[in-house]
N, C-alpha and C. Protein backbone atom coordinates (compact mmCIF):
# COMPACT_ATOMS: atom_id res chain seq x y z
N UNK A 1 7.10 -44.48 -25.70
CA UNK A 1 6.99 -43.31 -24.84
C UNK A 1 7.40 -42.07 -25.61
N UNK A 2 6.82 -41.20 -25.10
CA UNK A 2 6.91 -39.79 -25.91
C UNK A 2 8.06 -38.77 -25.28
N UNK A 3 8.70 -38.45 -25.53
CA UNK A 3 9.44 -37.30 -24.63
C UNK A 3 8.38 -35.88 -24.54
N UNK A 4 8.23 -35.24 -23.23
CA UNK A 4 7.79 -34.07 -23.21
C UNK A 4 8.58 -32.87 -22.40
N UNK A 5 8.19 -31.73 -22.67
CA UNK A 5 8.22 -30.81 -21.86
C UNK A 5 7.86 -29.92 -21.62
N UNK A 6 7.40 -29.26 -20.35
CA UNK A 6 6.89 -28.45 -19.35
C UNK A 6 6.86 -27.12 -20.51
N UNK A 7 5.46 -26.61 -21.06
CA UNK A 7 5.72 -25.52 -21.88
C UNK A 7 4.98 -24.15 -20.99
N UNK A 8 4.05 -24.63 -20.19
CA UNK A 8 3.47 -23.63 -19.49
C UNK A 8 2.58 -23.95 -18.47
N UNK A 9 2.57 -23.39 -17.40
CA UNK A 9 1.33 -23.55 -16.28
C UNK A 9 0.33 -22.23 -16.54
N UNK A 10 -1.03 -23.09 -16.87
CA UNK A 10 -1.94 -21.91 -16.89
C UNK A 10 -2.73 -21.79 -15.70
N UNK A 11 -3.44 -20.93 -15.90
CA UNK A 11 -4.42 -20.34 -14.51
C UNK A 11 -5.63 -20.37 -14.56
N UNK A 12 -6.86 -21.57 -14.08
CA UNK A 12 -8.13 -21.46 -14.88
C UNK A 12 -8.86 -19.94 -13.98
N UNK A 13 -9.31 -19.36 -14.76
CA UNK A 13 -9.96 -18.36 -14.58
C UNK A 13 -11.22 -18.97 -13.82
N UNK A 14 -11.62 -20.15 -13.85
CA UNK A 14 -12.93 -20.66 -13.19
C UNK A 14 -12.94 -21.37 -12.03
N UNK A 15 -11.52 -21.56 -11.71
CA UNK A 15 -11.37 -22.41 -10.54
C UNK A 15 -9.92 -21.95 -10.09
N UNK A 16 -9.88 -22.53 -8.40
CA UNK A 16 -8.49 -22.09 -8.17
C UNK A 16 -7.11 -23.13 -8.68
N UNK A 17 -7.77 -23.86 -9.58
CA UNK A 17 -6.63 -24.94 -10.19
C UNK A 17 -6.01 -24.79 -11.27
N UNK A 18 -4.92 -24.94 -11.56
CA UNK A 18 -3.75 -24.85 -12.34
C UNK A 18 -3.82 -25.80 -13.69
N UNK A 19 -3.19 -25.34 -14.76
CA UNK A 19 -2.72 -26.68 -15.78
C UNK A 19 -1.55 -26.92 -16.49
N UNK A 20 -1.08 -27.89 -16.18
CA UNK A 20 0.36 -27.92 -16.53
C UNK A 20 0.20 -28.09 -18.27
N UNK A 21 0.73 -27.41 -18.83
CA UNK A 21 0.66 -28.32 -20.68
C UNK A 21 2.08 -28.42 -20.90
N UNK A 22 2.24 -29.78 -20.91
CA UNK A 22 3.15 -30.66 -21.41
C UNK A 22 3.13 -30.36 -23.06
N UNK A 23 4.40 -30.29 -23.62
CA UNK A 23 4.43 -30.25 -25.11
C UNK A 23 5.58 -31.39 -25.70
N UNK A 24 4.82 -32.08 -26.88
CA UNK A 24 6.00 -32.97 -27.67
C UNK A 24 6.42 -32.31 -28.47
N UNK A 25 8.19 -31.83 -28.20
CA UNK A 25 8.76 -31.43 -28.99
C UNK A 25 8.96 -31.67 -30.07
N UNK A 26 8.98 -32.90 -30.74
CA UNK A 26 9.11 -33.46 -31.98
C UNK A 26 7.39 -33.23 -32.96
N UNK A 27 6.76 -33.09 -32.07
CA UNK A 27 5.47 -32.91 -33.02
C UNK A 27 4.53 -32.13 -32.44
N UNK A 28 3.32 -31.49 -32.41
CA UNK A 28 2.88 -30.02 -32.53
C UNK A 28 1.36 -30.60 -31.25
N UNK A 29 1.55 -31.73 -30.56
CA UNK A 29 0.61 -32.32 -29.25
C UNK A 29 0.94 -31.52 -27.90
N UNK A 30 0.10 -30.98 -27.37
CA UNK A 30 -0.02 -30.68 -26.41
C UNK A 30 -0.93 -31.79 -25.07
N UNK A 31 -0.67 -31.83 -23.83
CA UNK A 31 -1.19 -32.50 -23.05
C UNK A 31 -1.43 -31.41 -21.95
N UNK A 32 -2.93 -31.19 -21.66
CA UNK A 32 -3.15 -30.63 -20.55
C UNK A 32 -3.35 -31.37 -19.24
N UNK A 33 -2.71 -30.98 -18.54
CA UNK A 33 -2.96 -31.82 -17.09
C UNK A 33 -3.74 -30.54 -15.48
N UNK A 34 -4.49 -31.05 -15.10
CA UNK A 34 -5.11 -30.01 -14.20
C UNK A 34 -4.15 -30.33 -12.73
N UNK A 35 -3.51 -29.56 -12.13
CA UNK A 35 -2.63 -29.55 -11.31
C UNK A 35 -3.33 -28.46 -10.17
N UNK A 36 -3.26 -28.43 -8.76
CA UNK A 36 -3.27 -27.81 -7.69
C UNK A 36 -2.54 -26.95 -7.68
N UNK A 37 -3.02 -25.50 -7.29
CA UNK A 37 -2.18 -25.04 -6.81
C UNK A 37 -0.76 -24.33 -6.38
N UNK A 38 -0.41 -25.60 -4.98
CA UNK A 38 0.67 -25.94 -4.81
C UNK A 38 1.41 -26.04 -5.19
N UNK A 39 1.42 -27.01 -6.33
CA UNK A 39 1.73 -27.77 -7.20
C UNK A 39 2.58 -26.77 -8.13
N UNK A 40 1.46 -26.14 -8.60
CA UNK A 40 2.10 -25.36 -9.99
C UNK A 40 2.69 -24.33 -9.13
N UNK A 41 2.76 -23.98 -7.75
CA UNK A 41 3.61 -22.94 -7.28
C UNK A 41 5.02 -23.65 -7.45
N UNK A 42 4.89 -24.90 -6.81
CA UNK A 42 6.27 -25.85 -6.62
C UNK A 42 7.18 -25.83 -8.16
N UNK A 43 6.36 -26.29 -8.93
CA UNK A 43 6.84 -25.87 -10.31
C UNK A 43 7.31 -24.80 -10.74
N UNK A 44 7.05 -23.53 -10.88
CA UNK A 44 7.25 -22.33 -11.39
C UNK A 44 8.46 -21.88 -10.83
N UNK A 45 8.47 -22.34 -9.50
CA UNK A 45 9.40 -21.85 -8.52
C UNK A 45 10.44 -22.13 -9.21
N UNK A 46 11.01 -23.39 -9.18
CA UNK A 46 11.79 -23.88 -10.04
C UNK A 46 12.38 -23.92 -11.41
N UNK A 47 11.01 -23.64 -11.90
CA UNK A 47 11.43 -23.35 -13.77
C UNK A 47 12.11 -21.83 -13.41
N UNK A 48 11.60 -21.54 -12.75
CA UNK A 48 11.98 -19.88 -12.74
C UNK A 48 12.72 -18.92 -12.01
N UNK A 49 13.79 -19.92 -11.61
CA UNK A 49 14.83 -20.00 -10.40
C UNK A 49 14.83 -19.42 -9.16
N UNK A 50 13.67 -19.49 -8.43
CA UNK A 50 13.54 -18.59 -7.84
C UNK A 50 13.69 -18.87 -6.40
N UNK A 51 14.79 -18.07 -5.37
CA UNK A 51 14.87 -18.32 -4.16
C UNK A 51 13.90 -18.87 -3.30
N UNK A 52 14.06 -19.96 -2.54
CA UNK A 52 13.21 -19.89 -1.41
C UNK A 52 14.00 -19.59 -0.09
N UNK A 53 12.74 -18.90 1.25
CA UNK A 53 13.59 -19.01 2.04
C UNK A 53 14.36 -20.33 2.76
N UNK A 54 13.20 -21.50 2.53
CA UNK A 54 13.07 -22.73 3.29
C UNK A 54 12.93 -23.51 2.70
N UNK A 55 13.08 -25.24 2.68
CA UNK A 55 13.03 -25.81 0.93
C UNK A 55 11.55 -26.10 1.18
N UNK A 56 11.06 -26.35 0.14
CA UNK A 56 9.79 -26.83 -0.17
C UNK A 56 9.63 -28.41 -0.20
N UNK A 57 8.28 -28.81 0.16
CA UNK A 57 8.54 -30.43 0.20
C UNK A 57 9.12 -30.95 -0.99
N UNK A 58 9.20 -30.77 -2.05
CA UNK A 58 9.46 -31.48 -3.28
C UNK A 58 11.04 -31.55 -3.00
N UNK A 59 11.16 -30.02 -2.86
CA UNK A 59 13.02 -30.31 -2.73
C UNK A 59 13.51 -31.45 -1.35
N UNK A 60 12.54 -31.47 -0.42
CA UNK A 60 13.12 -32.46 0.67
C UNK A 60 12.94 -33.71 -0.17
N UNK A 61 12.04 -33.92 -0.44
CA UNK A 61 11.92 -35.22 -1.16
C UNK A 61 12.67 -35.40 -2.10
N UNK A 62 13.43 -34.59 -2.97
CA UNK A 62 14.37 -35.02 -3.76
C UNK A 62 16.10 -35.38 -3.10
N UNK A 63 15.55 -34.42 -2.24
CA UNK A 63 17.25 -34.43 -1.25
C UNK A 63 16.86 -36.03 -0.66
N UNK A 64 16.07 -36.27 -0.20
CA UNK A 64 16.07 -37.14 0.70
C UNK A 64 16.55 -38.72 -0.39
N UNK A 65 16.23 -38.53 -1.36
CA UNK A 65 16.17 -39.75 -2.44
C UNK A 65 17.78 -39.56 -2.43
N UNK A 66 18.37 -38.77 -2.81
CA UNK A 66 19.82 -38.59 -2.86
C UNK A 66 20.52 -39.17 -1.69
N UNK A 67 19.75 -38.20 -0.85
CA UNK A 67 20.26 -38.82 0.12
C UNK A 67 20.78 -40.47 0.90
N UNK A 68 19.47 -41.36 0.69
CA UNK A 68 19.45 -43.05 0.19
C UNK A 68 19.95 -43.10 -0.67
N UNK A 69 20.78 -42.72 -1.62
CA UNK A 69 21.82 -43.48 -2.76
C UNK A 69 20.93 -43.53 -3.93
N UNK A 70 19.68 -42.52 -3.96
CA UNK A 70 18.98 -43.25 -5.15
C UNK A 70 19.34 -42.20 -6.04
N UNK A 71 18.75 -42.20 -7.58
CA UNK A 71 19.04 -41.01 -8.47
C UNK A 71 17.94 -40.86 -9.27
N UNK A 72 16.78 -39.91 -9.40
CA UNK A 72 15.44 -39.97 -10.06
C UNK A 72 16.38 -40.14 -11.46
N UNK A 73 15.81 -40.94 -12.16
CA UNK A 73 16.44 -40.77 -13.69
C UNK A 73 15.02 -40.05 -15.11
N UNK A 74 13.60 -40.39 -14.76
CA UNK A 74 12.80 -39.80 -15.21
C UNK A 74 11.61 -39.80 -14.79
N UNK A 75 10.94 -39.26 -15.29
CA UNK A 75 9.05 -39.41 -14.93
C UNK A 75 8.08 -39.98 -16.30
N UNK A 76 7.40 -40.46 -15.55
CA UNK A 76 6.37 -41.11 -16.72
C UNK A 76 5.07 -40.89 -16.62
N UNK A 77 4.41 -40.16 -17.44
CA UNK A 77 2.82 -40.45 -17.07
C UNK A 77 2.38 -41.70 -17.74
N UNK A 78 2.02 -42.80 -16.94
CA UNK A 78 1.89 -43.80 -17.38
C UNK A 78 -0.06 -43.81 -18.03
N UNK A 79 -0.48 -43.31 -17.48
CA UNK A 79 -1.76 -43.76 -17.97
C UNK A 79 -2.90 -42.65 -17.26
N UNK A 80 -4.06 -43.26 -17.77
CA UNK A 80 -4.99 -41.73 -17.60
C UNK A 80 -6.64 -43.22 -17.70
N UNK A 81 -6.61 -42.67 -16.33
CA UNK A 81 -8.15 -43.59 -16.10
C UNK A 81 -9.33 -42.44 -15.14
N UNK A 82 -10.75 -42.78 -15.79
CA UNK A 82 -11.73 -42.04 -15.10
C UNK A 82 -10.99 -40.22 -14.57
N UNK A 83 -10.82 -40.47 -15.71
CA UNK A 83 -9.36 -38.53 -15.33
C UNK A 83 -8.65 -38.27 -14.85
N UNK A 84 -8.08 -39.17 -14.33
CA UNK A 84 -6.75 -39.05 -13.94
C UNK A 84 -5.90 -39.90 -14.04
N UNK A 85 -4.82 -38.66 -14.18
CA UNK A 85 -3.16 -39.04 -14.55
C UNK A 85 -2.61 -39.91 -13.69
N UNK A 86 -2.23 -41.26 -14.26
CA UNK A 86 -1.11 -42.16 -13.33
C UNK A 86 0.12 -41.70 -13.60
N UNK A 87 1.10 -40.93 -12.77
CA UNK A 87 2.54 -40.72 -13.16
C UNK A 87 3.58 -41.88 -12.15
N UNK A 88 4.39 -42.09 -12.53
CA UNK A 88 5.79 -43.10 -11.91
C UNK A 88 7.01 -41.94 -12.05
N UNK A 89 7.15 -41.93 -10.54
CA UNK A 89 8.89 -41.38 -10.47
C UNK A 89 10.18 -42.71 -10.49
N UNK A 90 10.60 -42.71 -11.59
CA UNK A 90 11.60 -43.92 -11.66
C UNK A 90 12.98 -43.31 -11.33
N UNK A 91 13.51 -44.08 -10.19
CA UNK A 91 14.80 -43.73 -8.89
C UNK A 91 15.88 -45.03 -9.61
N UNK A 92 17.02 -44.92 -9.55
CA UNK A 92 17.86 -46.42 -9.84
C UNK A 92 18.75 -45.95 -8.38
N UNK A 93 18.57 -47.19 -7.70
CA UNK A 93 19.16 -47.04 -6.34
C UNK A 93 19.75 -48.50 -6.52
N UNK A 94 21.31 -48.25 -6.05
CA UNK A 94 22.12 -49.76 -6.12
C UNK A 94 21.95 -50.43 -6.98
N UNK A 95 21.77 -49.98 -8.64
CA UNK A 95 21.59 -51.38 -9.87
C UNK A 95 20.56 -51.21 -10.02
N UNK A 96 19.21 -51.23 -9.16
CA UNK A 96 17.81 -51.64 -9.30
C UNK A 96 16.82 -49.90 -9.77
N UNK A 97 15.95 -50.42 -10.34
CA UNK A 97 15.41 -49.12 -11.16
C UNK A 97 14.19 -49.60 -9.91
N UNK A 98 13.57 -48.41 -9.62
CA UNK A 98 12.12 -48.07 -8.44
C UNK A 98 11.43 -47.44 -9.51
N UNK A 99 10.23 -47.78 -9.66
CA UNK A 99 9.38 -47.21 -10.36
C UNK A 99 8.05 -46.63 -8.64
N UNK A 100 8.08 -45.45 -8.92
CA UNK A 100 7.32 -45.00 -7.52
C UNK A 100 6.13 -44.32 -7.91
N UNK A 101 4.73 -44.73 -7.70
CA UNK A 101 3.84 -44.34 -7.70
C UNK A 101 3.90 -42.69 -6.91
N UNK A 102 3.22 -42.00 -7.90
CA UNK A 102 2.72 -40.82 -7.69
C UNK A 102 1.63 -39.86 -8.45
N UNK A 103 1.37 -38.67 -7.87
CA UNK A 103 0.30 -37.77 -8.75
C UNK A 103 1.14 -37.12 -9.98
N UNK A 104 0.55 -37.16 -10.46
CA UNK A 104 1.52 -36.44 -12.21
C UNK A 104 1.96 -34.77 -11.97
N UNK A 105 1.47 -34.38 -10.22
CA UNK A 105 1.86 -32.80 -10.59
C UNK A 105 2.73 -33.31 -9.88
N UNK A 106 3.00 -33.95 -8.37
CA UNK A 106 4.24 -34.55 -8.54
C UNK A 106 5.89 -34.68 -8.82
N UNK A 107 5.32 -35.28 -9.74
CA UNK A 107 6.07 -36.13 -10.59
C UNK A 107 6.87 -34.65 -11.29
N UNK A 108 5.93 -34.15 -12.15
CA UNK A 108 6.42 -33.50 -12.62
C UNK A 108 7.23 -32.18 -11.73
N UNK A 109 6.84 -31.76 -10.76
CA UNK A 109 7.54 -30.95 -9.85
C UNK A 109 9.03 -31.56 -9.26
N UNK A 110 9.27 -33.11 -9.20
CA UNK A 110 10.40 -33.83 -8.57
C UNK A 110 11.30 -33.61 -10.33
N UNK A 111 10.64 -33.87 -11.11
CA UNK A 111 11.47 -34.02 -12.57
C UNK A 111 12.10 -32.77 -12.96
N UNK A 112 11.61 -31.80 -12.56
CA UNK A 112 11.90 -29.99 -12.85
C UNK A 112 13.16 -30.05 -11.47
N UNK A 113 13.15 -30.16 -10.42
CA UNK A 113 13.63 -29.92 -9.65
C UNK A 113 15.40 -30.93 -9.84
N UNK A 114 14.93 -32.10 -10.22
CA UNK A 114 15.98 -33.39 -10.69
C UNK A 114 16.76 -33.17 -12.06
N UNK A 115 15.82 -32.30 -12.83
CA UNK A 115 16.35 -32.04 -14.73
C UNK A 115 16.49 -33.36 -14.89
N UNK A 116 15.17 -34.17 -14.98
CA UNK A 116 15.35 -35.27 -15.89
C UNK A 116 14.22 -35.28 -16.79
N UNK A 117 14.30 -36.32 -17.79
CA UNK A 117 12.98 -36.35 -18.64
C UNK A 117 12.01 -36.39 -18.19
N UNK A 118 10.60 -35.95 -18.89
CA UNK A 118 9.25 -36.19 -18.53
C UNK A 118 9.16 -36.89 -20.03
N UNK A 119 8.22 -38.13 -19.40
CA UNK A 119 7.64 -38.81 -20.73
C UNK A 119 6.24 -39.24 -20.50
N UNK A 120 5.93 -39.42 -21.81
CA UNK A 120 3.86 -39.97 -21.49
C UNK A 120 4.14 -40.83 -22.69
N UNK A 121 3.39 -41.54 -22.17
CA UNK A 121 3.01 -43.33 -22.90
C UNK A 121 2.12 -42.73 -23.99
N UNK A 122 2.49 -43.43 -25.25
CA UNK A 122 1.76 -42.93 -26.35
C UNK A 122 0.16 -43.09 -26.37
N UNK A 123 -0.19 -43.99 -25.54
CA UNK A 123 -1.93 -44.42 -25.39
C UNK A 123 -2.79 -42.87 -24.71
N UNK A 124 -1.80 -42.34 -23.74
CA UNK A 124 -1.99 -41.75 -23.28
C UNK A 124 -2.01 -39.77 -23.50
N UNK A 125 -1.20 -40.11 -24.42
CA UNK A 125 -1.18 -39.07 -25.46
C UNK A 125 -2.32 -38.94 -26.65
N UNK A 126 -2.43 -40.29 -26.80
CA UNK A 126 -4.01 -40.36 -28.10
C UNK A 126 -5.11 -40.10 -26.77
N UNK A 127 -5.26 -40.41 -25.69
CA UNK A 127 -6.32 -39.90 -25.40
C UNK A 127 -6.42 -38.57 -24.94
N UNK A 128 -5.67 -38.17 -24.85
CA UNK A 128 -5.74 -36.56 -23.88
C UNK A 128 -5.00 -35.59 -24.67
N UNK A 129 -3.86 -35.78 -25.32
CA UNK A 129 -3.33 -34.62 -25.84
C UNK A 129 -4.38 -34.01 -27.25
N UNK A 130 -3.68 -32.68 -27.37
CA UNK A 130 -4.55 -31.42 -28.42
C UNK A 130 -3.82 -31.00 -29.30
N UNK A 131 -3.88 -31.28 -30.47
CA UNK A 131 -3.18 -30.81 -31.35
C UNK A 131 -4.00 -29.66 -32.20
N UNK A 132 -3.39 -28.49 -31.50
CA UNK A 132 -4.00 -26.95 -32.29
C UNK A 132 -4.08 -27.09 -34.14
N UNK A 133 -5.55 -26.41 -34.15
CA UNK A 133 -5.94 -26.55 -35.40
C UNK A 133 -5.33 -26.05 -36.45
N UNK A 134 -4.68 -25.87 -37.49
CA UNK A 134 -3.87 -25.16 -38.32
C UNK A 134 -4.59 -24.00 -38.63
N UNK A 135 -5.70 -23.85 -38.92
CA UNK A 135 -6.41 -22.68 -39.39
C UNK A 135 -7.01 -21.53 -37.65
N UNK A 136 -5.99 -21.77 -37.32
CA UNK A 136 -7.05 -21.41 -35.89
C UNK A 136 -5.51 -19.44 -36.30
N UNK A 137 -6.06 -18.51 -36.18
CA UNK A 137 -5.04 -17.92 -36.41
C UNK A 137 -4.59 -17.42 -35.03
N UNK A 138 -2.58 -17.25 -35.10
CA UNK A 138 -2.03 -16.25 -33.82
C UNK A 138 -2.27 -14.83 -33.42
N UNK A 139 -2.81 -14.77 -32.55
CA UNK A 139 -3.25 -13.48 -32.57
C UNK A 139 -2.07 -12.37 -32.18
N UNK A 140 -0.93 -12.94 -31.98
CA UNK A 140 -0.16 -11.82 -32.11
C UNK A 140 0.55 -11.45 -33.24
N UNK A 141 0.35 -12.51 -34.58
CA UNK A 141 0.83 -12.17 -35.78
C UNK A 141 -0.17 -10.78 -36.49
N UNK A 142 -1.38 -10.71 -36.06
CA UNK A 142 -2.05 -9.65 -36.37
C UNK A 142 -2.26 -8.16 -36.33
N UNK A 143 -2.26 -7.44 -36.54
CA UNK A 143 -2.12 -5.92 -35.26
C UNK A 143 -3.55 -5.82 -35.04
N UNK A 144 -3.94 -5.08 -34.25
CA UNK A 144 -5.16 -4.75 -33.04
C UNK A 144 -6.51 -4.34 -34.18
N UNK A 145 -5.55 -3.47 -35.45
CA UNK A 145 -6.88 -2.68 -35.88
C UNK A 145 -7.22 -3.67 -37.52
N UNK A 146 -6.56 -4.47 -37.23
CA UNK A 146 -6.92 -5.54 -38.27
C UNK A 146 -8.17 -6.13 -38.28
N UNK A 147 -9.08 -6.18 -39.43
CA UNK A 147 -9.92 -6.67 -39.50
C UNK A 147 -10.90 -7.68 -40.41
N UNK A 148 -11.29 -8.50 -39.79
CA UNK A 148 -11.24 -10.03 -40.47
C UNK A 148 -12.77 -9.85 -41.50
N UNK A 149 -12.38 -9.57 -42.26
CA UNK A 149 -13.80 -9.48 -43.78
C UNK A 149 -14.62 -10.55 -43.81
N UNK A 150 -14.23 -11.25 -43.48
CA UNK A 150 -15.41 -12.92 -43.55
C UNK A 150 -16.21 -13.01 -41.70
N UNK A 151 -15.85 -12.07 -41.33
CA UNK A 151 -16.67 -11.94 -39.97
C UNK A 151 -18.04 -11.16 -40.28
N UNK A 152 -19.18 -12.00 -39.33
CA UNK A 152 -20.72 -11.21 -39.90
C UNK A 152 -20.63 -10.01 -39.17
N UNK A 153 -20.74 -8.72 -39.09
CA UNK A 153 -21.27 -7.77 -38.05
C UNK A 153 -22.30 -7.55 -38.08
N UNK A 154 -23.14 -7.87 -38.82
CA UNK A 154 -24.05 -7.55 -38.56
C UNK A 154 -25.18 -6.98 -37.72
N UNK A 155 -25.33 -8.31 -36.64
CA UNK A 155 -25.60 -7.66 -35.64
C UNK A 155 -24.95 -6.97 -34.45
N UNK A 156 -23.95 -6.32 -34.72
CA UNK A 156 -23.38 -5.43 -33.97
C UNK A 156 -23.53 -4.01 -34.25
N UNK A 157 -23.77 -4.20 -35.95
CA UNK A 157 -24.19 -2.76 -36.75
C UNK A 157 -25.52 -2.78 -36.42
N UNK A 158 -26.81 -3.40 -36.20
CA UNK A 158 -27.97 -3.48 -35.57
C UNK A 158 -27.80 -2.52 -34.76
N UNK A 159 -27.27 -3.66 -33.50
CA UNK A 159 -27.09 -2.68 -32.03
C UNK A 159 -26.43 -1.28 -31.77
N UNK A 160 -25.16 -1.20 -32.97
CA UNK A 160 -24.93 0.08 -33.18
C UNK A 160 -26.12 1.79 -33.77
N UNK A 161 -26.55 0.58 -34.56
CA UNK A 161 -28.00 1.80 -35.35
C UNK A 161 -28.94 2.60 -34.37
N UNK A 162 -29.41 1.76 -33.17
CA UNK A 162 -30.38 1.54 -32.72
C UNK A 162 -29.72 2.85 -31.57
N UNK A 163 -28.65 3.01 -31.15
CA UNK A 163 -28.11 3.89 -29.88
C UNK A 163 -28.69 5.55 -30.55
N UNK A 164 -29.29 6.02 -29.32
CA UNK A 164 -29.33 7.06 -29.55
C UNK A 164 -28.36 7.81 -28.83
N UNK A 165 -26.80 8.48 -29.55
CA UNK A 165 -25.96 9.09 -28.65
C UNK A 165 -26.31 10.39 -28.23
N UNK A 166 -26.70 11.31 -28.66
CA UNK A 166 -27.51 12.66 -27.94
C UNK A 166 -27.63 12.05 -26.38
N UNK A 167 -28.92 11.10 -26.38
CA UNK A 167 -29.74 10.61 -24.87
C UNK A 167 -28.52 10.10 -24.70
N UNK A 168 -27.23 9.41 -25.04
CA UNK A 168 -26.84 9.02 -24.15
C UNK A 168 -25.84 9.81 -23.26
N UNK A 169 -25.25 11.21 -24.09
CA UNK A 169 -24.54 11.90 -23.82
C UNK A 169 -25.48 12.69 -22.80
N UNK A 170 -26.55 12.60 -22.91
CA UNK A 170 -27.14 14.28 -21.28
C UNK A 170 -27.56 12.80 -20.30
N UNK A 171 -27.11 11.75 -20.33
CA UNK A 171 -27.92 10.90 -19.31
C UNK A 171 -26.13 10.68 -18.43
N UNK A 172 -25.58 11.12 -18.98
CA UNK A 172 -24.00 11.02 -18.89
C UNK A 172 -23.42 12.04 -17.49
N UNK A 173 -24.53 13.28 -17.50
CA UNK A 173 -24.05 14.56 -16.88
C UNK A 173 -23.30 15.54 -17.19
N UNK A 174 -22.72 14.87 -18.20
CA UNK A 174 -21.42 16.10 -18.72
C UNK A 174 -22.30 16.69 -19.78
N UNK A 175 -22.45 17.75 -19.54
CA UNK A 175 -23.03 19.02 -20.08
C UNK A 175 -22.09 20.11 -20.57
């Protein structure tokens, strides 16, 4: 099993769904997971300490586990079939370890809320996680008016040639 952790919830610009990316600290894998919502509200909330007025289900559900004598000790994404994430919330209540079926946003929302590990099964990491390309460059190591010499412009200097700015300036109105 891999240790991970919660590096960011993104926002797909194409849908109203969320993605959690899990990161292995020890090595440079990322795991994207597509999360609801909800979900990533339930999350954020939490990473990011942020008041509620009323608890949210995750927090009842964690109170409530406490409450029965149990103690989440970690989360697991156990496996990844036809696209989706199998996660286990593992509870040790009286001696005995509960391994509890659940959704991996979940899981991971009870684990943020509990501060215990998140882990993913290494099978499960070779199939889904991303390990960023080394040559891919940061774009904030760059400044704005930097400019990359092995890029074609070509056709941008085309489309630039071709403008007639006069016509475009009296089609403008400002005279």
């Amino acid at each position: 099993m891999i240790e991970v952790n919660i590096d960011s919830i993104r926002v797909s610009l194409m849908s109203q769904h969320r993605v959690a990316i899990l990161k292995n600290d020890a090595g440079s894998r990322y795991l994207p997971i597509w999360i609801g919502p909800c979900e990533a509200d339930a999350i954020t909330v939490e990473l990011q300490d942020m008041e509620m007025a009323r608890p949210l289900t995750h927090d009842i559900l964690a109170k409530t586990i406490a409450s029965l004598g149990g103690e989440i000790s970690h989360v697991i994404i156990k496996d990844l079939r036809n696209d989706v994430f199998y996660a286990y919330i593992m509870i040790n209540q009286d001696g005995t370890q509960l391994e509890i079926d659940a959704r991996s946003s979940d899981a991971l929302a009870l684990a943020v809320r509990a501060q215990v590990p998140i882990f993913v099964e290494e099978k499960v990491m070779d199939k889904a996680s991303i390990v960023p390309e080394d040559n891919i460059m940061d774009e904030s190591s760059h400044s704005e008016n930097e400019i990359d010499d092995d890029r074609d412009l070509s056709a941008f200097s085309d489309f630039v040639d071709t403008l007639d700015l006069d016509e475009l300036e009296s089609n403008t109105g400002n005279d």
